[in-house]
Protein backbone atom coordinates (compact mmCIF):
# COMPACT_ATOMS: atom_id res chain seq x y z
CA UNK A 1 -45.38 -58.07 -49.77
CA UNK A 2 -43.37 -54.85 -47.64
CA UNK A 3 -41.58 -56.52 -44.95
CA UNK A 4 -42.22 -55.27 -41.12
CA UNK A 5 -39.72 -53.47 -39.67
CA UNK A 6 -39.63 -53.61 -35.96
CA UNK A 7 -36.10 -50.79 -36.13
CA UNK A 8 -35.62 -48.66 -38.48
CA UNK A 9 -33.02 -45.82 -38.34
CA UNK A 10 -32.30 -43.06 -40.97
CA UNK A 11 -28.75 -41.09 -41.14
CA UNK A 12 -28.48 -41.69 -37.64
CA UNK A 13 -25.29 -40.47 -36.05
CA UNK A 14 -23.61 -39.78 -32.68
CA UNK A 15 -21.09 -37.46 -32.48
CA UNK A 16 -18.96 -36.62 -29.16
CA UNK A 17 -16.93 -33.49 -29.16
CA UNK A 18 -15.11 -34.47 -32.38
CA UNK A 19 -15.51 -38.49 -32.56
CA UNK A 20 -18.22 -39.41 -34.83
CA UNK A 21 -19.11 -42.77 -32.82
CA UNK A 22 -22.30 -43.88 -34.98
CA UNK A 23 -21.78 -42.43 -38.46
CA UNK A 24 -24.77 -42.40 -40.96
CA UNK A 25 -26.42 -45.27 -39.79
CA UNK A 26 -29.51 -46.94 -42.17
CA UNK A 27 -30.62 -50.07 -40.01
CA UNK A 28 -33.47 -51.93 -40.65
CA UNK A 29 -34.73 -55.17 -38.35
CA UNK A 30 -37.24 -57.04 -39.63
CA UNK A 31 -40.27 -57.75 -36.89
CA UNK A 32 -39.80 -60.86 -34.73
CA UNK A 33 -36.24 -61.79 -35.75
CA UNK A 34 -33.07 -61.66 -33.73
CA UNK A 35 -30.52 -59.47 -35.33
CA UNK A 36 -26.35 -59.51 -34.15
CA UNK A 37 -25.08 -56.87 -33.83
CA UNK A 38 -20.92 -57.11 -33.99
CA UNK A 39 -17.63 -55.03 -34.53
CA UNK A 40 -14.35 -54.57 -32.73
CA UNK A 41 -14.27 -52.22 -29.35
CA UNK A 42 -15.10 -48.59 -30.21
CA UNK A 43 -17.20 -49.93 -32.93
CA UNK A 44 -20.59 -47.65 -32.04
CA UNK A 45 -22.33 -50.60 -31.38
CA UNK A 46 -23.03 -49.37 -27.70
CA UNK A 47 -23.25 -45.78 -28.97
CA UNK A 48 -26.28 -47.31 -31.85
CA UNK A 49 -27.93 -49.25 -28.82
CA UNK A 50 -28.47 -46.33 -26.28
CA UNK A 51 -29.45 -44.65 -29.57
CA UNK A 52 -32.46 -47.14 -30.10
CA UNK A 53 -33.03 -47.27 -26.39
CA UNK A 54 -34.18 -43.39 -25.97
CA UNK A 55 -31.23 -43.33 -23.37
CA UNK A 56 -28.81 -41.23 -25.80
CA UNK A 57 -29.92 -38.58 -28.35
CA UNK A 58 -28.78 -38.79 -31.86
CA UNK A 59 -26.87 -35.80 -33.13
CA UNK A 60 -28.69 -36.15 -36.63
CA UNK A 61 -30.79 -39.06 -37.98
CA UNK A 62 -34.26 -40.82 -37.08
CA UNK A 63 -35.32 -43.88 -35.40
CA UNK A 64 -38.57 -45.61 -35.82
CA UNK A 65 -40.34 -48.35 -33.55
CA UNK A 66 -42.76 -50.43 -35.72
CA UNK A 67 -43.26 -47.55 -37.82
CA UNK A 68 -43.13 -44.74 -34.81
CA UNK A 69 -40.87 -42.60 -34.89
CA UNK A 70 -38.74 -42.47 -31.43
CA UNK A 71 -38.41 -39.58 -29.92
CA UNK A 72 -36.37 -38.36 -26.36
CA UNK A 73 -38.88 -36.14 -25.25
CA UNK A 74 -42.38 -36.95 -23.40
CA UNK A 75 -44.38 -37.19 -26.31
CA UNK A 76 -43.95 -40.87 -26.61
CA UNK A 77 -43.77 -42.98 -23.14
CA UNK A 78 -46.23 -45.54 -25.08
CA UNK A 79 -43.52 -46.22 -27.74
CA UNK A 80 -40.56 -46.42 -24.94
CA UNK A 81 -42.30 -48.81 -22.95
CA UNK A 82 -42.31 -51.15 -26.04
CA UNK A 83 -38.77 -51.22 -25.54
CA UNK A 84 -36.96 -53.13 -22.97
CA UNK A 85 -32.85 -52.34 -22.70
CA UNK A 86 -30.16 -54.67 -20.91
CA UNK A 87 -26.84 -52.29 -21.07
CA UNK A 88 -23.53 -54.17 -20.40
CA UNK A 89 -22.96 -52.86 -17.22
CA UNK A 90 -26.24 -52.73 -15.80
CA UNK A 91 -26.35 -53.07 -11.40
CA UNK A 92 -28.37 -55.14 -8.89
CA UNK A 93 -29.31 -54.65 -6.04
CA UNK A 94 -27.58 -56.95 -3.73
CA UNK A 95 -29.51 -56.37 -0.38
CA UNK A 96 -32.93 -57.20 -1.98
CA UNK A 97 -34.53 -60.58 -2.88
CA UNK A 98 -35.35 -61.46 -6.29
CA UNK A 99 -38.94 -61.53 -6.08
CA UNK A 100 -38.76 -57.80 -4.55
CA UNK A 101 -36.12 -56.79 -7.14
CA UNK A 102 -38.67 -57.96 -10.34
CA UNK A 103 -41.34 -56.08 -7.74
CA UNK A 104 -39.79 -52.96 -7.45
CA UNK A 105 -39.36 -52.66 -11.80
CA UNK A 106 -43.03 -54.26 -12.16
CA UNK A 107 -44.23 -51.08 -9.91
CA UNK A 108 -41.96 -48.69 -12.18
CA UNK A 109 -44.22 -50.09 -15.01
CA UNK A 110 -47.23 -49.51 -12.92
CA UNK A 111 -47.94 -53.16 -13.23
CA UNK A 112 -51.43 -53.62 -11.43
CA UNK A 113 -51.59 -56.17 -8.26
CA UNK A 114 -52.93 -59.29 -10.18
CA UNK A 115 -50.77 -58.72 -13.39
CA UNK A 116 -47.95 -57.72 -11.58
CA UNK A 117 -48.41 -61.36 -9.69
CA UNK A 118 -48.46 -63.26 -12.44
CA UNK A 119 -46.27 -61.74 -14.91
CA UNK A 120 -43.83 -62.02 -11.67
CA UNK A 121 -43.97 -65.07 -12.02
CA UNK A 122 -44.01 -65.74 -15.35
CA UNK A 123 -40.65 -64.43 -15.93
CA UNK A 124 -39.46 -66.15 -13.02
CA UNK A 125 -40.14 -69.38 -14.74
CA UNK A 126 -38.78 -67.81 -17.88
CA UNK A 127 -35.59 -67.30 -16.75
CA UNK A 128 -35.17 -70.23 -14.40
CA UNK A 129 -35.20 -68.76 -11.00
CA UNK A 130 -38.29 -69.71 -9.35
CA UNK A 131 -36.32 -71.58 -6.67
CA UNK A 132 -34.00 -68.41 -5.93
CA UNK A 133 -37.22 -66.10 -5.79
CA UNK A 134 -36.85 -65.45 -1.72
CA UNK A 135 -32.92 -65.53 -2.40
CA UNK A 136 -30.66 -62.24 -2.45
CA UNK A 137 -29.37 -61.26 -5.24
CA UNK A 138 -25.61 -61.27 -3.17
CA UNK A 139 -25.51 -64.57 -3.35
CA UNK A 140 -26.64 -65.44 -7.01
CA UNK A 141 -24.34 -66.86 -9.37
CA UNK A 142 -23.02 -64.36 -12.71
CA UNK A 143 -24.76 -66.82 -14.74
CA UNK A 144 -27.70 -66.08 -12.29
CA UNK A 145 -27.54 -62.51 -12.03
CA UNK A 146 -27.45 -62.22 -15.61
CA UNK A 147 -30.94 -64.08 -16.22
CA UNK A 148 -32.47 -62.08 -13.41
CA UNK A 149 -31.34 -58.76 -15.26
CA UNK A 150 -32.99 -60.29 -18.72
CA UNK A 151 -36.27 -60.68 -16.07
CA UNK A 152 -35.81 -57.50 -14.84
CA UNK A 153 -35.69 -56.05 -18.82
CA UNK A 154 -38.54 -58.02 -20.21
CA UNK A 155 -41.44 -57.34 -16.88
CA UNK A 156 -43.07 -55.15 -18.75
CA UNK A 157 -43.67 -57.04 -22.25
CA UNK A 158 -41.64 -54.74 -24.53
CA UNK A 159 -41.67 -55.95 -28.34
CA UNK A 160 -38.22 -54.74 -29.06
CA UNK A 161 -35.38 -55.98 -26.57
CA UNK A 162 -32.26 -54.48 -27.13
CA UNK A 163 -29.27 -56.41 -25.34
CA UNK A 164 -25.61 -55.09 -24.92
CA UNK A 165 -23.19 -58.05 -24.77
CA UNK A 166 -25.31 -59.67 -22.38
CA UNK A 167 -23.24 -62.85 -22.51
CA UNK A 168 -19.89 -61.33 -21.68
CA UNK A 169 -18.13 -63.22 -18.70
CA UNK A 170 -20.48 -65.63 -18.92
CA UNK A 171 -19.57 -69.49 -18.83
CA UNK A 172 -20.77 -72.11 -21.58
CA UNK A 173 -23.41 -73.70 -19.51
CA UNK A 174 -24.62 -70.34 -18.38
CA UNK A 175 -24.50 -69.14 -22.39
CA UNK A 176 -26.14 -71.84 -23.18
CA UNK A 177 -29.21 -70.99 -20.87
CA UNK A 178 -29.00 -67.63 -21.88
CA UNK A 179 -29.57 -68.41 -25.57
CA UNK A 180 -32.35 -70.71 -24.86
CA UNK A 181 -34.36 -67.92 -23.58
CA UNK A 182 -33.72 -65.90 -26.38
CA UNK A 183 -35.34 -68.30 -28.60
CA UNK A 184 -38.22 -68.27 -26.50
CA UNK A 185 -38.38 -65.06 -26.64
CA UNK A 186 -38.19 -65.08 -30.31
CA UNK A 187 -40.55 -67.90 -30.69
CA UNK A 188 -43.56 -65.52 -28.58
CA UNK A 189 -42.99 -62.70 -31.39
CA UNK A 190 -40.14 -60.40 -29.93
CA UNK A 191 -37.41 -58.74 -32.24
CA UNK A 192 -34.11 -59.37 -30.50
CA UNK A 193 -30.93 -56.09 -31.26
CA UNK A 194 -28.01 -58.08 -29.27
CA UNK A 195 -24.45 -57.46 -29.41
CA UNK A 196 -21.79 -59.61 -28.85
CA UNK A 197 -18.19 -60.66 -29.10
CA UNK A 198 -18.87 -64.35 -28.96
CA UNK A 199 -20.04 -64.93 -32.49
CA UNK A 200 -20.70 -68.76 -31.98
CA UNK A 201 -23.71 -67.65 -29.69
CA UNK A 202 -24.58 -65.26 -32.82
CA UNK A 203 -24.69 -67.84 -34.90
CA UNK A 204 -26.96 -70.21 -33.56
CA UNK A 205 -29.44 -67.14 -32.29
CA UNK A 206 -30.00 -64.56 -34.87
CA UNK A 207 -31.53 -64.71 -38.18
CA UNK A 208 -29.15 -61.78 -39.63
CA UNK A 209 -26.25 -60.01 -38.76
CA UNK A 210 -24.59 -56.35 -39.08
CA UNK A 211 -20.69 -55.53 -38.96
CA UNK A 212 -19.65 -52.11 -37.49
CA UNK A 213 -16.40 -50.70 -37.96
CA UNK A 214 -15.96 -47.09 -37.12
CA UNK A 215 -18.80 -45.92 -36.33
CA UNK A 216 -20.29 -47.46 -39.88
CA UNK A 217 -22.64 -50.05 -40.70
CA UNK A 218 -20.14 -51.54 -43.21
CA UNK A 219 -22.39 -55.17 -43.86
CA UNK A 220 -25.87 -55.54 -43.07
CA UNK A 221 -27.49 -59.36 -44.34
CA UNK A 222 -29.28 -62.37 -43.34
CA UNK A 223 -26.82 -65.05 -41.94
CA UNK A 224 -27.64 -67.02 -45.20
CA UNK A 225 -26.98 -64.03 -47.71
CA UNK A 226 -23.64 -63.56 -45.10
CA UNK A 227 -22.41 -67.17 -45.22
CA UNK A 228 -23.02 -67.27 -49.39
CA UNK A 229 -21.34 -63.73 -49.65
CA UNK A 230 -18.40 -64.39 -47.90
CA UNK A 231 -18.27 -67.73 -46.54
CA UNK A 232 -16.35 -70.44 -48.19
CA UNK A 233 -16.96 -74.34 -47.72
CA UNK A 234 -14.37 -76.39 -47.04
CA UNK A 235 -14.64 -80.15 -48.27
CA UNK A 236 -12.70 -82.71 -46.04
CA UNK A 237 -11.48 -85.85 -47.81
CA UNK A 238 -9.92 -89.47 -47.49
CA UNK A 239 -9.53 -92.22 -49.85
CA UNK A 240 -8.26 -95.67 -50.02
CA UNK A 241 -5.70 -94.92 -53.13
CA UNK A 242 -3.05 -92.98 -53.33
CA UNK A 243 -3.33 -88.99 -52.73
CA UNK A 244 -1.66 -87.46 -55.67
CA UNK A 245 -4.52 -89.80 -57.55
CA UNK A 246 -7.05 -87.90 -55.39
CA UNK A 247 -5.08 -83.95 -55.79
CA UNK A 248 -4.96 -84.53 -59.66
CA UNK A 249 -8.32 -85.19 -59.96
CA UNK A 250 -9.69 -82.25 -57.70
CA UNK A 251 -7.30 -80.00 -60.30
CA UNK A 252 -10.01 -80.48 -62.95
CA UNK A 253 -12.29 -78.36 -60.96
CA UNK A 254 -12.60 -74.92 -60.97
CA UNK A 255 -14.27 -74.41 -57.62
CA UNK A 256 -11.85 -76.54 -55.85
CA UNK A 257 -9.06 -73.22 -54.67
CA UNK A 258 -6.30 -74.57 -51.98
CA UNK A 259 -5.99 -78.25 -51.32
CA UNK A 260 -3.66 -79.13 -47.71
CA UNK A 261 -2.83 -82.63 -46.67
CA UNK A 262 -3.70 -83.10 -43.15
CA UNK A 263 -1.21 -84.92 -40.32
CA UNK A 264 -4.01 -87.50 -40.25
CA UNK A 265 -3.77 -88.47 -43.76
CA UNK A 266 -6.65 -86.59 -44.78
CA UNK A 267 -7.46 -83.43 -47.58
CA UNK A 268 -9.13 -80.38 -46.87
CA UNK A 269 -9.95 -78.41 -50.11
CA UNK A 270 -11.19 -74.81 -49.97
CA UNK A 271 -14.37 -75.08 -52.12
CA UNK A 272 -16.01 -71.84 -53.88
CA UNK A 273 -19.68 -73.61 -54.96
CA UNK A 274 -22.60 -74.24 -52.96
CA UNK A 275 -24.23 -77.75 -51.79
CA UNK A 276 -25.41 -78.24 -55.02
CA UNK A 277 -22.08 -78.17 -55.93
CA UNK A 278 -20.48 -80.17 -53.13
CA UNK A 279 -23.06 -83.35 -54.36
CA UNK A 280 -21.59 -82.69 -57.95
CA UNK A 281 -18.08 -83.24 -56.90
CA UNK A 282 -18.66 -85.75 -54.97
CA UNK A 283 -20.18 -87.57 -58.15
CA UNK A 284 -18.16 -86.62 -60.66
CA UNK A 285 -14.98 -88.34 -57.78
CA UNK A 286 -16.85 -91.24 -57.04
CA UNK A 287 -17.70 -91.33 -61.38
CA UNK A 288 -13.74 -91.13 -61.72
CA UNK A 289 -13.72 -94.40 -59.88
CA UNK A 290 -11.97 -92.85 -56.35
CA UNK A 291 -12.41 -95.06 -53.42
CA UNK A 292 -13.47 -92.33 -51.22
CA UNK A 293 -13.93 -93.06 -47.37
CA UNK A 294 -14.79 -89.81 -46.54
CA UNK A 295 -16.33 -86.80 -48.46
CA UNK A 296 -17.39 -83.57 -45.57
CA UNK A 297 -19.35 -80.65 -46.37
CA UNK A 298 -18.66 -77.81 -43.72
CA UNK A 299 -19.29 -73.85 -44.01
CA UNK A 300 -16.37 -71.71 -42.72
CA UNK A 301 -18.47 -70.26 -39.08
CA UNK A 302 -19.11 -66.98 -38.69
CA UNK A 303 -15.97 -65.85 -36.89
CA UNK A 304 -13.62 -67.18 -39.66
CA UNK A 305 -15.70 -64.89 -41.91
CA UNK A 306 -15.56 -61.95 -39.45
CA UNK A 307 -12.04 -61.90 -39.07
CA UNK A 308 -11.45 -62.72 -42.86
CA UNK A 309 -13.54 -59.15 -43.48
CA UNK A 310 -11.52 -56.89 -41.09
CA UNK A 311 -8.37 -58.12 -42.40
CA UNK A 312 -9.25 -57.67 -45.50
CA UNK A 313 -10.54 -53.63 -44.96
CA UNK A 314 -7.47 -53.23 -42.78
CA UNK A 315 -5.48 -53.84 -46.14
């Protein structure tokens, strides 16, 4: 069965004067998932966004919404309104109340009276801000401001949100809330483009990920396919014998790489296999009669694997 792709770009590239920020660009996003988006400053990942947002034309290439193909012109406002874009450095307006703020965007849409009510309200419940709804937006909180911008982005029911670093400055609790919304998002049947720098948040959100470096779209996977590709586990150890008893068993396994005694007495073993593997070694130790007190599984996290990529394409 075809998969349903909710982006889909072909060749598409941005080029200003003589920088080629997004440079022969094939993306595809699979309907309803969330899909990170990350890469270094300078990347193109804000260049790809405005790209997929109708608010930048592409030199070359072409970009297709559920099929559609996007165009900048007037021939399309149905497609564009499936679309709903937070940009990184998007402003409020201070003077006006939140309720007139979502308002104001909901008339933009040409939201009638009743719908425009409810869906009003809707969001505001969404994004946790029915209490601040006669507030102004001066005297919000970032964390607050933030989630009334995500309101402001989703009013008129897109399918396709596309968020730039919508996290950034951003505390852990207000993160936190943040992502939760996301999932609900996700949960109601909206694909999810974000970009971000905190890759911990990526992690736990989106269902796969793309690297850009250079204006390239150098890896494009699911998180899974990601973490087997390039991820390593490591294996944490302790044991009630000695741990040169312990080291020279792990040598008779290929998959074990680097062993390193801990300061708190412990191992940590670079492991190439899978969990499969992981339940085999653990056997085959426990078989070789080690009085093991500990034996944890962990998967290096997404950042570790990030950095271990550009380091390795920077040499």
């Amino acid at each position: 069965m075809a998969k349903e792709l909710a982006i889909s770009t072909r060749g598409l590239t941005k080029q200003f004067d003589r920088h080629i920020a997004v440079n022969d660009v094939d993306l595809e996003v699979e309907a309803g998932e969330v899909y990170g988006l990350i890469g270094p400053n300078g990347a193109g990942k804000t260049s790809l966004i405005r790209m997929l947002a109708a608010a930048e034309e592409p030199t070359t290439g072409e970009i297709y919404i559920n099929g559609d193909r996007l165009l900048r012109d007037d021939s399309n406002q149905t497609l564009k309104r499936r679309l709903g874009y937070l940009p990184d450095d998007y402003p409020l307006y201070d003077d006006l109340n939140v309720w007139d703020y979502l308002d104001y965007f909901a008339r933009l849409y040409r939201l009638p009276g009743i719908q425009r009510r409810r869906r009003l309200q809707e969001v505001l419940e969404l994004v946790q801000l029915t209490n601040k709804r006669h507030s102004l937006i001066s005297t919000l909180s970032r964390g607050m401001k933030q989630r009334l911008s995500l309101a402001r982005t989703i009013i008129h029911e897109p399918i396709v949100l596309l968020l730039d670093e919508p996290v950034s400055g951003l505390d852990p609790i207000a993160r936190m809330q943040f992502r939760e919304i996301i999932k609900v998002l996700q949960e109601a049947g909206m694909t999810v483009l974000i970009s971000s720098h905190v890759l911990s948040d990526l992690a736990e959100l989106c269902s796969s990920v793309g690297i850009m470096e250079l204006g390239y779209l150098v890896e494009s996977a699911s998180l899974e396919e990601f973490y087997q590709r390039f991820g390593r586990q490591q294996i944490f150890l302790s044991t009630l014998s000695k741990l040169d008893v312990l080291q020279a068993e792990l040598k008779n396994h290929p998959q074990v790489a680097d062993t390193e005694v801990l300061p708190d007495g412990r191992l940590r073993i670079q492991f190439s296999g899978g969990q499969e593997d992981c339940a085999q070694l653990l056997r085959s130790l426990i078989a070789a009669g080690i009085p093991l007190t500990e034996f944890h599984c962990t998967q290096e996290d997404l950042e570790t694997i990030f950095l271990k990529l550009g380091h390795q394409q920077a040499s």
